[in-house]
C-alpha atoms as a PDB file:
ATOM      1  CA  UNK A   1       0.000   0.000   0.000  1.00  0.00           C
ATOM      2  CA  UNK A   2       1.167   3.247  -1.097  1.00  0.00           C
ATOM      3  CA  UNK A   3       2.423   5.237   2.098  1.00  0.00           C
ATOM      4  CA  UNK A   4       0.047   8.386   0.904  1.00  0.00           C
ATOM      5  CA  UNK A   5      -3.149   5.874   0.742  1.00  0.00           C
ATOM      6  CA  UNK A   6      -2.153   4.558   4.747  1.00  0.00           C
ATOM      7  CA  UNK A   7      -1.716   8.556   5.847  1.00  0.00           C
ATOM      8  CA  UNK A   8      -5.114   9.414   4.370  1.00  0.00           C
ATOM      9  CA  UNK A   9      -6.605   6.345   6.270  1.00  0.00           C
ATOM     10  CA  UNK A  10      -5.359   7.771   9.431  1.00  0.00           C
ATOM     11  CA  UNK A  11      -6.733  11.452   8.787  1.00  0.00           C
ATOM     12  CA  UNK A  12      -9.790  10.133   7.709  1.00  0.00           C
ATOM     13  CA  UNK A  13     -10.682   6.822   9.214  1.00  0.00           C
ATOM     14  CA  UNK A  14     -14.788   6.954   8.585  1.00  0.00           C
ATOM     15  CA  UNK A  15     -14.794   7.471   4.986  1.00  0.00           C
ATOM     16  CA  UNK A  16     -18.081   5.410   3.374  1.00  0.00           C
ATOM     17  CA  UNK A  17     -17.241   2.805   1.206  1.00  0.00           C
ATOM     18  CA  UNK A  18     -18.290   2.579  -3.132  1.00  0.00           C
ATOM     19  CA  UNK A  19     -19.605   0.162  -4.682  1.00  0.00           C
ATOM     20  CA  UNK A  20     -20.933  -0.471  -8.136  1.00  0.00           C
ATOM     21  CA  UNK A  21     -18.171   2.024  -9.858  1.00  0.00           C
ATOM     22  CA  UNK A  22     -15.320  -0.085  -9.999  1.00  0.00           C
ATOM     23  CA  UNK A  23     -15.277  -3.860 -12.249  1.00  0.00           C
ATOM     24  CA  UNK A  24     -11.795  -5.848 -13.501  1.00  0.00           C
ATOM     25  CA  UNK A  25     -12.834  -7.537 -16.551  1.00  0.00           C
ATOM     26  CA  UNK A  26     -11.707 -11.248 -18.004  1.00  0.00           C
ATOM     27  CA  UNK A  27      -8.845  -9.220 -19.252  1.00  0.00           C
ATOM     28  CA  UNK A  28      -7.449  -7.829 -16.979  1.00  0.00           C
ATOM     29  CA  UNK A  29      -8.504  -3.872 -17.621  1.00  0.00           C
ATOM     30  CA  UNK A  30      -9.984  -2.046 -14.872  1.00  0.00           C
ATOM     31  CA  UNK A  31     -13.391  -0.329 -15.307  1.00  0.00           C
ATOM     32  CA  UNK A  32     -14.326   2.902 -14.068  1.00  0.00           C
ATOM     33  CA  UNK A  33     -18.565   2.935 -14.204  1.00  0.00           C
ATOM     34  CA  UNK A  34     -18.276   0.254 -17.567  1.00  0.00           C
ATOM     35  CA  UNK A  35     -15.717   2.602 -19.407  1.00  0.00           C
ATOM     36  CA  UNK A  36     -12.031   1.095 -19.248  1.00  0.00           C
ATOM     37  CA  UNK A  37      -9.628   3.147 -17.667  1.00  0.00           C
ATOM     38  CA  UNK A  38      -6.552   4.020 -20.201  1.00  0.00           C
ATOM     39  CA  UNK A  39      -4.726   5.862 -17.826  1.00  0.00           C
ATOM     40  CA  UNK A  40      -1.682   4.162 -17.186  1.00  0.00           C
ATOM     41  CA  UNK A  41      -0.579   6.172 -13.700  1.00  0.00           C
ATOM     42  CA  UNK A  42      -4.462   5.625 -12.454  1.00  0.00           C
ATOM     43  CA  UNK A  43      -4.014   1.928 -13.402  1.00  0.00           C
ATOM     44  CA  UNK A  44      -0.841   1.305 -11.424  1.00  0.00           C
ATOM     45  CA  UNK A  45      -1.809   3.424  -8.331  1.00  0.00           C
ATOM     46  CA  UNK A  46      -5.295   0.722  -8.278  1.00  0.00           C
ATOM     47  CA  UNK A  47      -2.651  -1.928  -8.678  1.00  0.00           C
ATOM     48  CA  UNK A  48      -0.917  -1.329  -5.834  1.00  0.00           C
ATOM     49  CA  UNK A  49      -3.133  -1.019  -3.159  1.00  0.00           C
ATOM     50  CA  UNK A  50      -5.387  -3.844  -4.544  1.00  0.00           C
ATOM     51  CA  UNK A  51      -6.452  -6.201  -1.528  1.00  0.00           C
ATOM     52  CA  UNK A  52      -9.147  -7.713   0.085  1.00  0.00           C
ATOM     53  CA  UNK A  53     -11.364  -8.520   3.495  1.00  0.00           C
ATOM     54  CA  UNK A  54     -12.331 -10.626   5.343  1.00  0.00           C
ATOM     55  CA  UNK A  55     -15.054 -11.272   3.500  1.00  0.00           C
ATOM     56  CA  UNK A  56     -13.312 -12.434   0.150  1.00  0.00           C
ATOM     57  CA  UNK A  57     -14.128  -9.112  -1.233  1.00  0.00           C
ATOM     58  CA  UNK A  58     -11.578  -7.401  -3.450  1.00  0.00           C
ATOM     59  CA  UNK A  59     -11.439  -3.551  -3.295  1.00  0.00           C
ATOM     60  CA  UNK A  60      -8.864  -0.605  -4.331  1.00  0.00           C
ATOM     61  CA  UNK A  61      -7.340   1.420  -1.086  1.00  0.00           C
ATOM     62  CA  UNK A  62      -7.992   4.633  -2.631  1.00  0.00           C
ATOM     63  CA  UNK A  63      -6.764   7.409   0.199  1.00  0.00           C
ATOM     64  CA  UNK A  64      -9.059   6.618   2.922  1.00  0.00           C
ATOM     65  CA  UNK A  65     -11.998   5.183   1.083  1.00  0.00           C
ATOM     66  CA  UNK A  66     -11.928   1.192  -0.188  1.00  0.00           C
ATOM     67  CA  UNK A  67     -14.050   1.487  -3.497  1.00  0.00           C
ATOM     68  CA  UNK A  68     -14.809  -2.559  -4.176  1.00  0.00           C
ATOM     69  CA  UNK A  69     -14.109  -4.184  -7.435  1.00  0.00           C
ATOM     70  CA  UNK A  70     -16.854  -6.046  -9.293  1.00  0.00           C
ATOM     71  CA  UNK A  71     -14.996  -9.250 -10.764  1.00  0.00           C
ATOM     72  CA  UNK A  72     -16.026 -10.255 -13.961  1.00  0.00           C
ATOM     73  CA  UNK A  73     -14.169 -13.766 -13.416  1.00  0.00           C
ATOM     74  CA  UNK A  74     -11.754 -14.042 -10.733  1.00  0.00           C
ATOM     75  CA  UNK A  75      -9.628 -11.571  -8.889  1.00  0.00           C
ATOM     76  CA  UNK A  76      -6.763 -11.922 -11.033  1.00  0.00           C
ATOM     77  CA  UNK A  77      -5.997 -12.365 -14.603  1.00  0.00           C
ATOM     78  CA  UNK A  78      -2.767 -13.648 -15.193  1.00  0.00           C
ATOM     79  CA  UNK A  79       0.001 -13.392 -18.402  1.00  0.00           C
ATOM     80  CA  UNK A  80       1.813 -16.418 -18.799  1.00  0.00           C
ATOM     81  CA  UNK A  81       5.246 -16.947 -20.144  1.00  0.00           C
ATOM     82  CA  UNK A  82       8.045 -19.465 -19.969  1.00  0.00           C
ATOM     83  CA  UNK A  83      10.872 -18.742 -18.191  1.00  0.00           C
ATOM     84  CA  UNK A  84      13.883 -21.203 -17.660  1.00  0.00           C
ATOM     85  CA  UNK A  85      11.370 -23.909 -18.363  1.00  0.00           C
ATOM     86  CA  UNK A  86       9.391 -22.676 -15.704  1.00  0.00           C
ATOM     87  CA  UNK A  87       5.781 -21.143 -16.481  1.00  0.00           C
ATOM     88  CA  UNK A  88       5.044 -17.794 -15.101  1.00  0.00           C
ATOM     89  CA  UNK A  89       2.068 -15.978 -14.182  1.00  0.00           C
ATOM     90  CA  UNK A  90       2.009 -12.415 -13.428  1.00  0.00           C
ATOM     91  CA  UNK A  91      -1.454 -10.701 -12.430  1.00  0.00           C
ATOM     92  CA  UNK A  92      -2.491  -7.736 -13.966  1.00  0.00           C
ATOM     93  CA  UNK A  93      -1.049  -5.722 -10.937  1.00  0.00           C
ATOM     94  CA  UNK A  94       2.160  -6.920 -12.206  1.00  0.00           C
ATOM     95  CA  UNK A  95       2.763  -9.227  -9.154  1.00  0.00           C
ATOM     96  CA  UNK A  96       4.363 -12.468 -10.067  1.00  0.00           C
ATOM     97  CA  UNK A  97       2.957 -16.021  -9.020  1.00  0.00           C
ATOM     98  CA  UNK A  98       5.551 -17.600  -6.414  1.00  0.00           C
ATOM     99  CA  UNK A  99       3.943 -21.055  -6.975  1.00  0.00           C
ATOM    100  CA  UNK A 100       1.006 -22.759  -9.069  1.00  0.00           C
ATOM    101  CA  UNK A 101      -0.838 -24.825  -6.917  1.00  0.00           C
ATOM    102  CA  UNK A 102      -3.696 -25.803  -9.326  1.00  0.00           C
ATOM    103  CA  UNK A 103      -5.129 -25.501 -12.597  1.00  0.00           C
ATOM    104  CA  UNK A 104      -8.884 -25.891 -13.391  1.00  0.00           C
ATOM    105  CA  UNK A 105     -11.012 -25.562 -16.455  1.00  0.00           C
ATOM    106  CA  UNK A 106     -14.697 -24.097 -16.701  1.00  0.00           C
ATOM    107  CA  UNK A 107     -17.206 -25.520 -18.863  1.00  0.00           C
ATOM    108  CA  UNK A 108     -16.958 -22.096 -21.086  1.00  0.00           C
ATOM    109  CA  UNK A 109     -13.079 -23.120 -21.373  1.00  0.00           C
ATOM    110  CA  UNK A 110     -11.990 -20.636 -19.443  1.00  0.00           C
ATOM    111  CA  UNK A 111      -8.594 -21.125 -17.215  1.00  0.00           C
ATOM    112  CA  UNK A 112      -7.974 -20.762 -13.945  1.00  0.00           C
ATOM    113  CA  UNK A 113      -4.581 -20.619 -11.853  1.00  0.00           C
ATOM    114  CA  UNK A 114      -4.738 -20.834  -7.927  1.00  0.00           C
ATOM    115  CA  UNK A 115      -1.836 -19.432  -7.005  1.00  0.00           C
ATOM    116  CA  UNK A 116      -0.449 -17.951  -3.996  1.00  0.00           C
ATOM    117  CA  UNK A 117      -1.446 -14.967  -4.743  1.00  0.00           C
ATOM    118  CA  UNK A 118      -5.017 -15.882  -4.771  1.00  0.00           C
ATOM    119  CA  UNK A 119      -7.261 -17.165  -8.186  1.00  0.00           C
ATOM    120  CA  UNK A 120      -7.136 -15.884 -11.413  1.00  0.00           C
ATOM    121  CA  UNK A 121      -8.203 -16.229 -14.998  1.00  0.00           C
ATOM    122  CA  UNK A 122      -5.410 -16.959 -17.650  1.00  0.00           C
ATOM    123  CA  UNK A 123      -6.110 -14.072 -20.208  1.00  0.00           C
ATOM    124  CA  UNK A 124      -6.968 -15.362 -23.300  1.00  0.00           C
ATOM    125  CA  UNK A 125      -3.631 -14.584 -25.288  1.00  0.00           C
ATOM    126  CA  UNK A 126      -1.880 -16.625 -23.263  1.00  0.00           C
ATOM    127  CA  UNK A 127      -4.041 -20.010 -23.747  1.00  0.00           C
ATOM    128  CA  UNK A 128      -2.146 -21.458 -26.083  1.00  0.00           C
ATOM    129  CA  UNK A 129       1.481 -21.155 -23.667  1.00  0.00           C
ATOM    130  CA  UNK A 130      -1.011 -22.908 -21.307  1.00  0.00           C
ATOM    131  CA  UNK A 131      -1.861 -25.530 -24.068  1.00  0.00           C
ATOM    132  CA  UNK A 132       1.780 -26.213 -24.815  1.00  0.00           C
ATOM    133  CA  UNK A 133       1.994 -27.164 -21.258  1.00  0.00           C
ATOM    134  CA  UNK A 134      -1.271 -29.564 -21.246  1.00  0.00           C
ATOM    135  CA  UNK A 135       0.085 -33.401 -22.066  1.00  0.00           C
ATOM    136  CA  UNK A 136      -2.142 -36.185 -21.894  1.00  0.00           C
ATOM    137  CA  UNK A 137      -1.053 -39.623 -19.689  1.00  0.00           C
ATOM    138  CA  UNK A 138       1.119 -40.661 -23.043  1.00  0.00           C
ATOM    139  CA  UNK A 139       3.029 -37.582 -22.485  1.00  0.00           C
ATOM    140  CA  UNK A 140       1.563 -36.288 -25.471  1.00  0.00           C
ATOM    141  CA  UNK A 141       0.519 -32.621 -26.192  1.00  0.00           C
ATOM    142  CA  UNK A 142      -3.439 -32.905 -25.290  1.00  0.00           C
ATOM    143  CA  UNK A 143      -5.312 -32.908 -28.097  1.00  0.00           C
ATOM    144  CA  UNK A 144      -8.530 -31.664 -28.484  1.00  0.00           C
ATOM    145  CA  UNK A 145     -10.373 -34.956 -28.028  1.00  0.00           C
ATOM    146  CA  UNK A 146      -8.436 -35.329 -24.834  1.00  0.00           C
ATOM    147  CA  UNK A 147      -9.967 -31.886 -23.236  1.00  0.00           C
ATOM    148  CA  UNK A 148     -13.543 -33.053 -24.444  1.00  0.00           C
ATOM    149  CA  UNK A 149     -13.490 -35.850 -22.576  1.00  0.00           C
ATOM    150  CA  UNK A 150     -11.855 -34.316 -19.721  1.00  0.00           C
ATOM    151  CA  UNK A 151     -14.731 -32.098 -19.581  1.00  0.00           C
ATOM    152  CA  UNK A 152     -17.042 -35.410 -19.677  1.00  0.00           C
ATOM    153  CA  UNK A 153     -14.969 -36.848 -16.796  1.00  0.00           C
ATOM    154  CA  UNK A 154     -13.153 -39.199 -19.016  1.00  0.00           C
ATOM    155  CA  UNK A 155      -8.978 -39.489 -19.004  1.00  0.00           C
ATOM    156  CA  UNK A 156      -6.491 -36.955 -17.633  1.00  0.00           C
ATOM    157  CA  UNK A 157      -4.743 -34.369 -18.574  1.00  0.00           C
ATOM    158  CA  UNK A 158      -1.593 -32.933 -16.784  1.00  0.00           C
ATOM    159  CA  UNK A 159      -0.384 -28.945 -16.621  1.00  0.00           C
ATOM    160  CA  UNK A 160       3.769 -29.091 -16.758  1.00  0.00           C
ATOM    161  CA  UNK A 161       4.748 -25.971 -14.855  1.00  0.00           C
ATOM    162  CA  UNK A 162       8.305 -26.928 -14.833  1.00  0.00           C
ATOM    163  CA  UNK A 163       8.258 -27.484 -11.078  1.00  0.00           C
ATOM    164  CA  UNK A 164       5.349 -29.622 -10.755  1.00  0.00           C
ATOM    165  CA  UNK A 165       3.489 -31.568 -13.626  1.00  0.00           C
ATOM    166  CA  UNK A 166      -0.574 -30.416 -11.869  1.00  0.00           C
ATOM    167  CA  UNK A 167      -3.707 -32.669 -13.093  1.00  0.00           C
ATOM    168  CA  UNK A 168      -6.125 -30.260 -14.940  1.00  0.00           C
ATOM    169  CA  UNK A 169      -9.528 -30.129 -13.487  1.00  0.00           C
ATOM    170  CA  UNK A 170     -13.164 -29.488 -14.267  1.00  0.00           C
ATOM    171  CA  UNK A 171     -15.307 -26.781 -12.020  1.00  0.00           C
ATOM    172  CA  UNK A 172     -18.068 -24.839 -13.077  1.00  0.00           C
ATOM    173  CA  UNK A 173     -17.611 -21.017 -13.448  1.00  0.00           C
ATOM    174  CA  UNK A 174     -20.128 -20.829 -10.928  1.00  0.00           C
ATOM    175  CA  UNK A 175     -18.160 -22.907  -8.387  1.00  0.00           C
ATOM    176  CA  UNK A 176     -14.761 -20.538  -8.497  1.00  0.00           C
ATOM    177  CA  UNK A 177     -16.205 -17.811  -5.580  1.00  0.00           C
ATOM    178  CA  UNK A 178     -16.619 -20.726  -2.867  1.00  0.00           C
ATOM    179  CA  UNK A 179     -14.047 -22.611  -4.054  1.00  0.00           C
ATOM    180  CA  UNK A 180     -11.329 -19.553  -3.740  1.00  0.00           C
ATOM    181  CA  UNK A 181     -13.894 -17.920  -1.172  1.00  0.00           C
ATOM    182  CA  UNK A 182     -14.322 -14.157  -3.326  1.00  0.00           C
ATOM    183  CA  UNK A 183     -17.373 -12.274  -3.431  1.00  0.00           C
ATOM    184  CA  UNK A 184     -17.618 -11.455  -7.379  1.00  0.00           C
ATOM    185  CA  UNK A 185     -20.030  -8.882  -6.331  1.00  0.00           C
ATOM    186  CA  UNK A 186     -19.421  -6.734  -3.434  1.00  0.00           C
ATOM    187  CA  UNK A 187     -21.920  -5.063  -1.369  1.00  0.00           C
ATOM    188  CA  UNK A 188     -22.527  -3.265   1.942  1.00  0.00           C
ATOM    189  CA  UNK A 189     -22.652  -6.165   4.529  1.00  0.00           C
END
């Protein structure tokens, strides 16, 4: 948290919270009121002081007011790339993933990370990095047939990180907020 944003808490520790103004989208872009925001200093500052509650929901620390993010899919999106053999995933507040703990895929064929940063949705450039990484029990490259009948809870498919080879899974998009306990839609408790 910026040390302006923790100043501005002190002075002004009763400021009401926003809702409904703020959204990060499947890609990544952050949403003032619908329109995304293209300012690239505005952007960062939300960046860093991005965190959550208690109650799984994420907001932006701005000065002494939290203004909560609407998620359109997780609370992350993350870039990958390979690095050393190893696959990286950076969020979009530029925060790198220490470790990969799992990888899931939605019936939309969206996919997710959890990481230790928290959940987030692979933006949709990077699927095919992710794809390159997907090998089926032959060691393979998963094929196509292989994800459909992964997603019919037939075979297995396995995500090679570089440090860990991780068994893809099948959840429903509607399963990812109580899975990774976040509150897609924030509002006054």
């Amino acid at each position: 948290m910026d040390e302006i944003v923790a100043a501005a808490m002190r002075k002004w520790p009763n400021v009401p919270d926003v809702y409904d103004w703020l959204a990060l989208d499947k890609r990544g872009n952050w949403l003032l009121r619908g329109e995304r925001i293209a300012n690239v200093a505005l952007n960062a500052f939300i960046n860093r002081n991005y965190m959550h509650d208690k109650r799984g929901c994420w907001y932006f620390q701005n000065g002494p007011q939290r203004v909560f993010a609407d998620l359109h899919a997780t609370p992350f999106v993350f870039s990958l790339e390979r690095r050393n053999g190893n696959l990286m995933a950076t969020a979009q507040t530029g925060a790198t993933a220490r470790k990969i703990d799992a990888v899931l895929l939605d019936e939309t064929g969206e996919l997710i990370l959890a990481t230790d940063l928290g959940p987030g949705l692979v933006h949709d450039r990077d699927l095919a990095i992710a794809l390159d990484a997907a090998h089926e029990e032959s060691g393979q490259v998963a094929s196509e047939a292989a994800f459909n009948d992964l997603r019919k809870g037939r075979g297995r498919i396995e995500i090679d990180t570089g440090s860990a080879k991780l068994p893809l899974q099948t959840i429903a998009f509607s399963e990812l907020p109580s899975l990774f306990h976040f509150e897609p839609r924030p509002a006054p408790s």
